[in-house]
PDB file of N, CA and C in Angstrom:
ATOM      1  N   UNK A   1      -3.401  19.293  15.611  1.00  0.00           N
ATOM      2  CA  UNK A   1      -2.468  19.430  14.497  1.00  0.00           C
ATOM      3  C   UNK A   1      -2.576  18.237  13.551  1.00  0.00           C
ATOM      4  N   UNK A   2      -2.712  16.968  14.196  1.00  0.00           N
ATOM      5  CA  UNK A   2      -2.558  15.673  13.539  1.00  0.00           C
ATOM      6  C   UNK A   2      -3.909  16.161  12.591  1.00  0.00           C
ATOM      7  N   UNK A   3      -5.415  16.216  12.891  1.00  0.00           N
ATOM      8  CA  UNK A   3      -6.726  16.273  12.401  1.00  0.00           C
ATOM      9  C   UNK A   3      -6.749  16.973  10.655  1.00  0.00           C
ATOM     10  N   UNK A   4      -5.568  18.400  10.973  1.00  0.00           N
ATOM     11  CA  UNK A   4      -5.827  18.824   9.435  1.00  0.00           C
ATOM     12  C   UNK A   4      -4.839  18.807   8.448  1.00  0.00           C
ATOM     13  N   UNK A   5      -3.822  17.723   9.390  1.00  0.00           N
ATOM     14  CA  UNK A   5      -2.894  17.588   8.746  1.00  0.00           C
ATOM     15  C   UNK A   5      -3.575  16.171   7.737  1.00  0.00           C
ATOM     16  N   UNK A   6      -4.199  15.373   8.480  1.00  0.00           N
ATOM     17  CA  UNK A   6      -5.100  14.280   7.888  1.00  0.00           C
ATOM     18  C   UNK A   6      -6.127  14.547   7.015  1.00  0.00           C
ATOM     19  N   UNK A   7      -6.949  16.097   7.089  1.00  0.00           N
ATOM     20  CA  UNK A   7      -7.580  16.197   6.146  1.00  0.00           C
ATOM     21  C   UNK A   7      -6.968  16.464   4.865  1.00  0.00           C
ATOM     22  N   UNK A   8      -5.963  17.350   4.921  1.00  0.00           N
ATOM     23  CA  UNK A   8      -5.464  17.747   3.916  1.00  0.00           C
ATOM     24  C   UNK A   8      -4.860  16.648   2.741  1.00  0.00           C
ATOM     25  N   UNK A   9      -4.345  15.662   3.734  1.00  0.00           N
ATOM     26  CA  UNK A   9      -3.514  14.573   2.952  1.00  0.00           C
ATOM     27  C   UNK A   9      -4.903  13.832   2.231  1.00  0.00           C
ATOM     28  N   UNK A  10      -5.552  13.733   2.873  1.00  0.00           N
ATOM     29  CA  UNK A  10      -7.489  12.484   2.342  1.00  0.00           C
ATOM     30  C   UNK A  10      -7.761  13.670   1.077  1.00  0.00           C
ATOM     31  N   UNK A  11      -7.188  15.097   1.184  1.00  0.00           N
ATOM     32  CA  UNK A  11      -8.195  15.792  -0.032  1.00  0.00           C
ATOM     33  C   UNK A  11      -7.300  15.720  -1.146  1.00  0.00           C
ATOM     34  N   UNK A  12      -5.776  15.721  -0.911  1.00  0.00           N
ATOM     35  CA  UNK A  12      -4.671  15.451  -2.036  1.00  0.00           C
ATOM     36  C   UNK A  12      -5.407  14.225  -2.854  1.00  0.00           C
ATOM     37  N   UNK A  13      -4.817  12.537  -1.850  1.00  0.00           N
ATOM     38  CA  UNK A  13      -5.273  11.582  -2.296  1.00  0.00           C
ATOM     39  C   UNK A  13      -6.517  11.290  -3.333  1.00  0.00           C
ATOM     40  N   UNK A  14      -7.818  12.173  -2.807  1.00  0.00           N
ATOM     41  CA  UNK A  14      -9.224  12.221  -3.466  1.00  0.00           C
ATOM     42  C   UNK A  14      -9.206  12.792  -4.824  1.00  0.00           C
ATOM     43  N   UNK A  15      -8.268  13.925  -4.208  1.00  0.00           N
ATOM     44  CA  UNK A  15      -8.179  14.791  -5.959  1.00  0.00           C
ATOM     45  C   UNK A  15      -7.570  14.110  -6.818  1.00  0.00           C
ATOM     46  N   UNK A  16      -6.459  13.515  -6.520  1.00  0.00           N
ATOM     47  CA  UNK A  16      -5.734  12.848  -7.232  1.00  0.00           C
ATOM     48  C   UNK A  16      -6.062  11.566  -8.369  1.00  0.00           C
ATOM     49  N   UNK A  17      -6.891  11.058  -7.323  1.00  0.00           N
ATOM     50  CA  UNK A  17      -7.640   9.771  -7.355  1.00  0.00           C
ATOM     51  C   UNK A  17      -9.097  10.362  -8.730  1.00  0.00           C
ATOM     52  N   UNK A  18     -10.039  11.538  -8.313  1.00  0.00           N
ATOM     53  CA  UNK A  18     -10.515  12.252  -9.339  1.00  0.00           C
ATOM     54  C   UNK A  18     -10.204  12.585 -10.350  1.00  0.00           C
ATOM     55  N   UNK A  19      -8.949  13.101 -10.542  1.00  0.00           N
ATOM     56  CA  UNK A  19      -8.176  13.748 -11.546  1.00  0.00           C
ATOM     57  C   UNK A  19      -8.112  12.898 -12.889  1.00  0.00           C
ATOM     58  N   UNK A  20      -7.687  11.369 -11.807  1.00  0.00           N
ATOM     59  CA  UNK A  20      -7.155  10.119 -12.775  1.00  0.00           C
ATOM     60  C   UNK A  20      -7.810   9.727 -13.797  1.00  0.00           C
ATOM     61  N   UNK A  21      -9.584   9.336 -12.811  1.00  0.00           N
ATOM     62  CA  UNK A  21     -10.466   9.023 -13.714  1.00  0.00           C
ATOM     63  C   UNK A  21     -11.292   9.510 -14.458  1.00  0.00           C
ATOM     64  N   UNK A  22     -11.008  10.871 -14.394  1.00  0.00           N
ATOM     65  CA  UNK A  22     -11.420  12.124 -15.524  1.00  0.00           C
ATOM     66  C   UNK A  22     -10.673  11.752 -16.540  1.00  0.00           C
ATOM     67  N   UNK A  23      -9.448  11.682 -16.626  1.00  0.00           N
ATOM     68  CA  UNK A  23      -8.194  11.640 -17.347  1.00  0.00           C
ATOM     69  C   UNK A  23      -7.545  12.878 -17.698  1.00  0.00           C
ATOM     70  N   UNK A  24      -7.760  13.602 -16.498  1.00  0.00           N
ATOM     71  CA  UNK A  24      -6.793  15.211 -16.244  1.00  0.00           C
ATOM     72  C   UNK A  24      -5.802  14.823 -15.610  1.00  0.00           C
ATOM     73  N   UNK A  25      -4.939  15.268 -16.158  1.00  0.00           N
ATOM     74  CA  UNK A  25      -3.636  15.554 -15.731  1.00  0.00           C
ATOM     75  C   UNK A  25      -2.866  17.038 -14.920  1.00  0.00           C
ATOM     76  N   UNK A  26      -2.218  16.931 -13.880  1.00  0.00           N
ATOM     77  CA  UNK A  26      -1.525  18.361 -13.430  1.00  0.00           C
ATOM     78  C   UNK A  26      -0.625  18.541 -14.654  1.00  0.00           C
ATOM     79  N   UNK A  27      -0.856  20.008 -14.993  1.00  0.00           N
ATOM     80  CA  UNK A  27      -0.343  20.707 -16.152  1.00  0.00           C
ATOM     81  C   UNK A  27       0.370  21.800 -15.458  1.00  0.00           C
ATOM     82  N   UNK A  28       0.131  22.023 -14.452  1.00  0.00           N
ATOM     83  CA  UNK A  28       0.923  23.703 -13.987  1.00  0.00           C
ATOM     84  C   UNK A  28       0.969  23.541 -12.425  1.00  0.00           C
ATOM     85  N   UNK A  29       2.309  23.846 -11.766  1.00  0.00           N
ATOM     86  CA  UNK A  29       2.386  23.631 -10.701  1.00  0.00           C
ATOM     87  C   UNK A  29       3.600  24.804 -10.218  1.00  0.00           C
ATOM     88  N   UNK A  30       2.536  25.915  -9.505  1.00  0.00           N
ATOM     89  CA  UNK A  30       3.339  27.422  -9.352  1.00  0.00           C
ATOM     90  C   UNK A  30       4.022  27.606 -10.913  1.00  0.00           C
ATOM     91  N   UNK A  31       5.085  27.969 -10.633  1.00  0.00           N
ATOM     92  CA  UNK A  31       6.036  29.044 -12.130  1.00  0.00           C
ATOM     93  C   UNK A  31       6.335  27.698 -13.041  1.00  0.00           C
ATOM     94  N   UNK A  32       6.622  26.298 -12.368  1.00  0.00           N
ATOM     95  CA  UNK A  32       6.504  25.097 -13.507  1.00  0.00           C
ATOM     96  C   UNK A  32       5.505  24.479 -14.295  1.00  0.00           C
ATOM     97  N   UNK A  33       5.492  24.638 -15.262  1.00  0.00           N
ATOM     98  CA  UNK A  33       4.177  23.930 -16.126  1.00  0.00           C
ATOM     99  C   UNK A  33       5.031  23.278 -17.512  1.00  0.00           C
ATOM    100  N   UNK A  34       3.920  22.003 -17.572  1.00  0.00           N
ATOM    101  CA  UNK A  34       4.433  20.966 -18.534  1.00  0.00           C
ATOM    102  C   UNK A  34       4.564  21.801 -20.175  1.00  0.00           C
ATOM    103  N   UNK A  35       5.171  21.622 -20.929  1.00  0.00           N
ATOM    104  CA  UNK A  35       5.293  22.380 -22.138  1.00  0.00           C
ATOM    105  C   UNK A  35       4.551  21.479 -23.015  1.00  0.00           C
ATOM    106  N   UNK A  36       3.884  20.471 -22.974  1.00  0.00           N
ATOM    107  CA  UNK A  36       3.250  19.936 -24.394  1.00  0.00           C
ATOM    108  C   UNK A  36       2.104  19.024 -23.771  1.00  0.00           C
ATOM    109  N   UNK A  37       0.932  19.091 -23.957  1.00  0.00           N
ATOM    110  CA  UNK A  37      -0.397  19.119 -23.659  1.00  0.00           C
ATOM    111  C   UNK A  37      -0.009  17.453 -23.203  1.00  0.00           C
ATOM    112  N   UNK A  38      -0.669  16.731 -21.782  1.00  0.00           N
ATOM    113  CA  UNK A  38      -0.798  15.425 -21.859  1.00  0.00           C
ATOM    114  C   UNK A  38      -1.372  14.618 -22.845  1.00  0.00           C
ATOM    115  N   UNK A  39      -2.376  15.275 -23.341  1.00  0.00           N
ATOM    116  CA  UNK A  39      -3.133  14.630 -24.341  1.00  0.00           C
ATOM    117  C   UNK A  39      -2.283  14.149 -25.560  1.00  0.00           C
ATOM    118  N   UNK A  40      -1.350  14.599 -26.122  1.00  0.00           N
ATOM    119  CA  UNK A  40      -0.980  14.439 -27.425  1.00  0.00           C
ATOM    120  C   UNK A  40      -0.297  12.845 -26.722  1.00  0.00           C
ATOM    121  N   UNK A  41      -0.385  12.299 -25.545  1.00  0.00           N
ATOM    122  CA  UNK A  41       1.040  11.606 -25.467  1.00  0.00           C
ATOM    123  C   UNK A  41       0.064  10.432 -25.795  1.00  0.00           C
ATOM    124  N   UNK A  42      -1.224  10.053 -25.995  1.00  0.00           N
ATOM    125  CA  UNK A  42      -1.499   8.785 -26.857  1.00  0.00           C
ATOM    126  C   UNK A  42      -0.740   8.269 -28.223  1.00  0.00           C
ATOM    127  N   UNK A  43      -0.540   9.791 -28.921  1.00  0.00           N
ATOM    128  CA  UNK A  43       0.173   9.725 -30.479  1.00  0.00           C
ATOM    129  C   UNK A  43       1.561   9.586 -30.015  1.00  0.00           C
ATOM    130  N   UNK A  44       1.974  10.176 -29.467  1.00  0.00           N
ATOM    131  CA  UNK A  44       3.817  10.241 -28.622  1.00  0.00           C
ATOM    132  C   UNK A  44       3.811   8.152 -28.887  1.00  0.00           C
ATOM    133  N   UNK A  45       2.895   8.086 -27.942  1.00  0.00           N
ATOM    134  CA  UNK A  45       3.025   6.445 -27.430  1.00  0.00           C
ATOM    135  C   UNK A  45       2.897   5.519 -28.802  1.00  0.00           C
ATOM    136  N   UNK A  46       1.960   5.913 -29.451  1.00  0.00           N
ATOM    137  CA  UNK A  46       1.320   5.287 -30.848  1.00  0.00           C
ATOM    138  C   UNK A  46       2.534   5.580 -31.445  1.00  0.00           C
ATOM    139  N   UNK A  47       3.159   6.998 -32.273  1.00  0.00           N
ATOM    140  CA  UNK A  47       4.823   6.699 -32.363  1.00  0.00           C
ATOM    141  C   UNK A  47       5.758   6.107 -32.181  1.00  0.00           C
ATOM    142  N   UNK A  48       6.019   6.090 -30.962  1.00  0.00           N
ATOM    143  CA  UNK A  48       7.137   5.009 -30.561  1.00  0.00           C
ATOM    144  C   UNK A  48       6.669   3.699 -30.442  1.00  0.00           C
ATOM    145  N   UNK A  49       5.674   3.354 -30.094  1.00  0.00           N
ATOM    146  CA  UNK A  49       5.919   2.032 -30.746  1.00  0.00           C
ATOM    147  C   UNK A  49       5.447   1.362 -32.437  1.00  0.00           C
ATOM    148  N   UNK A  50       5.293   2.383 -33.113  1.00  0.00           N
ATOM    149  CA  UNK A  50       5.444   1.951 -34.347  1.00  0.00           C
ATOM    150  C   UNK A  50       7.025   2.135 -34.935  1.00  0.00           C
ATOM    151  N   UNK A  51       8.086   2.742 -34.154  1.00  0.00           N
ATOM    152  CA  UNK A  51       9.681   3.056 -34.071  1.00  0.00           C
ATOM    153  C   UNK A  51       9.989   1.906 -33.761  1.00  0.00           C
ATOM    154  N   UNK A  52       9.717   1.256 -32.306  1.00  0.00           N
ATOM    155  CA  UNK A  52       9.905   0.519 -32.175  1.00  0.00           C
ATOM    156  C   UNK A  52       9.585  -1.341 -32.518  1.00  0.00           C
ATOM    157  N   UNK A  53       8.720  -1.573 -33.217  1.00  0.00           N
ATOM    158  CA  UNK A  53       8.569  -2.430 -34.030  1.00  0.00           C
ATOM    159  C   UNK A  53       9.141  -2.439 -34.995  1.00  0.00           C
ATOM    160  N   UNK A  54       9.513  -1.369 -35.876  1.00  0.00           N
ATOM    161  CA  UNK A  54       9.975  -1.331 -36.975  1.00  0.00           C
ATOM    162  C   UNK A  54      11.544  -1.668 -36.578  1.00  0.00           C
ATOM    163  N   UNK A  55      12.147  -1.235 -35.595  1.00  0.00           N
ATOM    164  CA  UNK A  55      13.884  -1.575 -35.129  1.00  0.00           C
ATOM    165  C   UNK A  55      13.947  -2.791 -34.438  1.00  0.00           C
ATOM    166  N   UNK A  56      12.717  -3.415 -33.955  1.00  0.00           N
ATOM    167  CA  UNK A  56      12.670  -4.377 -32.614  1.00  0.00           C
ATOM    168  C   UNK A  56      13.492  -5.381 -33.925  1.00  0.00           C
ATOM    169  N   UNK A  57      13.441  -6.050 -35.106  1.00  0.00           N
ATOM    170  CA  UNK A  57      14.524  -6.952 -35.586  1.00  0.00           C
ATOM    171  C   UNK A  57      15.649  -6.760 -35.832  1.00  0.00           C
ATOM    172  N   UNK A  58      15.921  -5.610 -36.052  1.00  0.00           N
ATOM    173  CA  UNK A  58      17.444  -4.782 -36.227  1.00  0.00           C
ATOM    174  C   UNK A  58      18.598  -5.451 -35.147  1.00  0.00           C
ATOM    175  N   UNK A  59      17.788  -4.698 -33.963  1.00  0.00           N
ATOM    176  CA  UNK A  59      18.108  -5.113 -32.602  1.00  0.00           C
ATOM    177  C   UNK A  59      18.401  -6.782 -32.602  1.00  0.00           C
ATOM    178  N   UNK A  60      17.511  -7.419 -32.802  1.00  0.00           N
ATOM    179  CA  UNK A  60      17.359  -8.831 -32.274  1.00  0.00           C
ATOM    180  C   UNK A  60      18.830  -9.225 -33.338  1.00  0.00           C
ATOM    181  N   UNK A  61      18.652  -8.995 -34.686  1.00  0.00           N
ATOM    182  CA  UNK A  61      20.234  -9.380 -35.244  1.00  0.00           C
ATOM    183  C   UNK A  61      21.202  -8.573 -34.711  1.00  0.00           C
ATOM    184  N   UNK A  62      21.328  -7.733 -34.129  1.00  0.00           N
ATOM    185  CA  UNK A  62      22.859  -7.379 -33.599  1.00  0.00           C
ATOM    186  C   UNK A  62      22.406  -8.024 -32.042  1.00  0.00           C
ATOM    187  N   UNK A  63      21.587  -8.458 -31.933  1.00  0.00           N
ATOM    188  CA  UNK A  63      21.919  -9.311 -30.386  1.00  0.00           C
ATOM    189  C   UNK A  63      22.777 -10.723 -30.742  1.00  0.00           C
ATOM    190  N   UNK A  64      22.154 -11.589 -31.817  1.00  0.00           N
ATOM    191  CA  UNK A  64      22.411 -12.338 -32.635  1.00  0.00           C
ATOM    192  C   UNK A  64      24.028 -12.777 -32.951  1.00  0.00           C
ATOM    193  N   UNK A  65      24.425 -11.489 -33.550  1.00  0.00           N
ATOM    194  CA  UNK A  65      25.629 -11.125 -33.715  1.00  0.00           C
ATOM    195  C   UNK A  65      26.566 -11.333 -32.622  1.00  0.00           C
ATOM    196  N   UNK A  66      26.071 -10.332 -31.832  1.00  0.00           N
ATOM    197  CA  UNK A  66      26.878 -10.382 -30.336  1.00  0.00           C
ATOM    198  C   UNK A  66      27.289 -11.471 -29.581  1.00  0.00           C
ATOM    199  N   UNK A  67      25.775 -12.789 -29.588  1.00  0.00           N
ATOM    200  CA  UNK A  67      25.981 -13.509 -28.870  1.00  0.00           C
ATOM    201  C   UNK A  67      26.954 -14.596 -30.123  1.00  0.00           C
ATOM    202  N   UNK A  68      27.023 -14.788 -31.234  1.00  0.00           N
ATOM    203  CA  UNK A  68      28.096 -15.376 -32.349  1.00  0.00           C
ATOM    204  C   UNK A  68      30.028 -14.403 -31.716  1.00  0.00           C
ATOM    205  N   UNK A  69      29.866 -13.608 -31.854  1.00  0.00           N
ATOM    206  CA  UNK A  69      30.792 -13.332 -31.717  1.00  0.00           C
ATOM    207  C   UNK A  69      31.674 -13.590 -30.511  1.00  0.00           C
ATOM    208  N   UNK A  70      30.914 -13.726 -29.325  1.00  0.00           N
ATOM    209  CA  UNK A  70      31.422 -14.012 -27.645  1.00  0.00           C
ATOM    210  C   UNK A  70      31.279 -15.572 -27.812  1.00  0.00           C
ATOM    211  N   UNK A  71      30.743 -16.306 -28.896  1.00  0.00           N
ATOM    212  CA  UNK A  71      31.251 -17.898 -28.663  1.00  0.00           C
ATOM    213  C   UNK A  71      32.653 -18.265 -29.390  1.00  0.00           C
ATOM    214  N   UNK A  72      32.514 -16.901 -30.388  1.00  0.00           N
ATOM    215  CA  UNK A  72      33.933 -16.979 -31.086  1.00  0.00           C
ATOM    216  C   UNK A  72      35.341 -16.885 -30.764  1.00  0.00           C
TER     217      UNK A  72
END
């Protein structure tokens, strides 16, 4: 029992490990599947952090603020 319970887990791991450095992603798993292609999420990422640079000083003055106001 132990033997294919061990293979099975070494062929998950392998695939997994394959999958990665292809740069495939699991997209469908039984009746659940991801709704928006992995691929687009370089631009997703490239987005947000051009969001976030653009607010990252916003932020830093209402931290600014915050910490003026709690010495007040």
């Amino acid at each position: 029992m132990r033997l294919p319970t061990l293979i099975a887990a070494g062929f998950v791991v392998l695939s997994v490990i394959a999958l990665t450095t292809r740069r495939q992603w699991l997209t469908r798993v039984g009746p659940v599947e991801v709704s928006d292609r992995v691929s687009n999420l370089k631009a997703e990422n490239k987005r947000l952090k051009e969001r976030w640079d653009a607010i990252g000083p916003i932020i830093e003055s209402l931290e600014r603020s915050v910490a003026y106001t709690r010495r007040c």
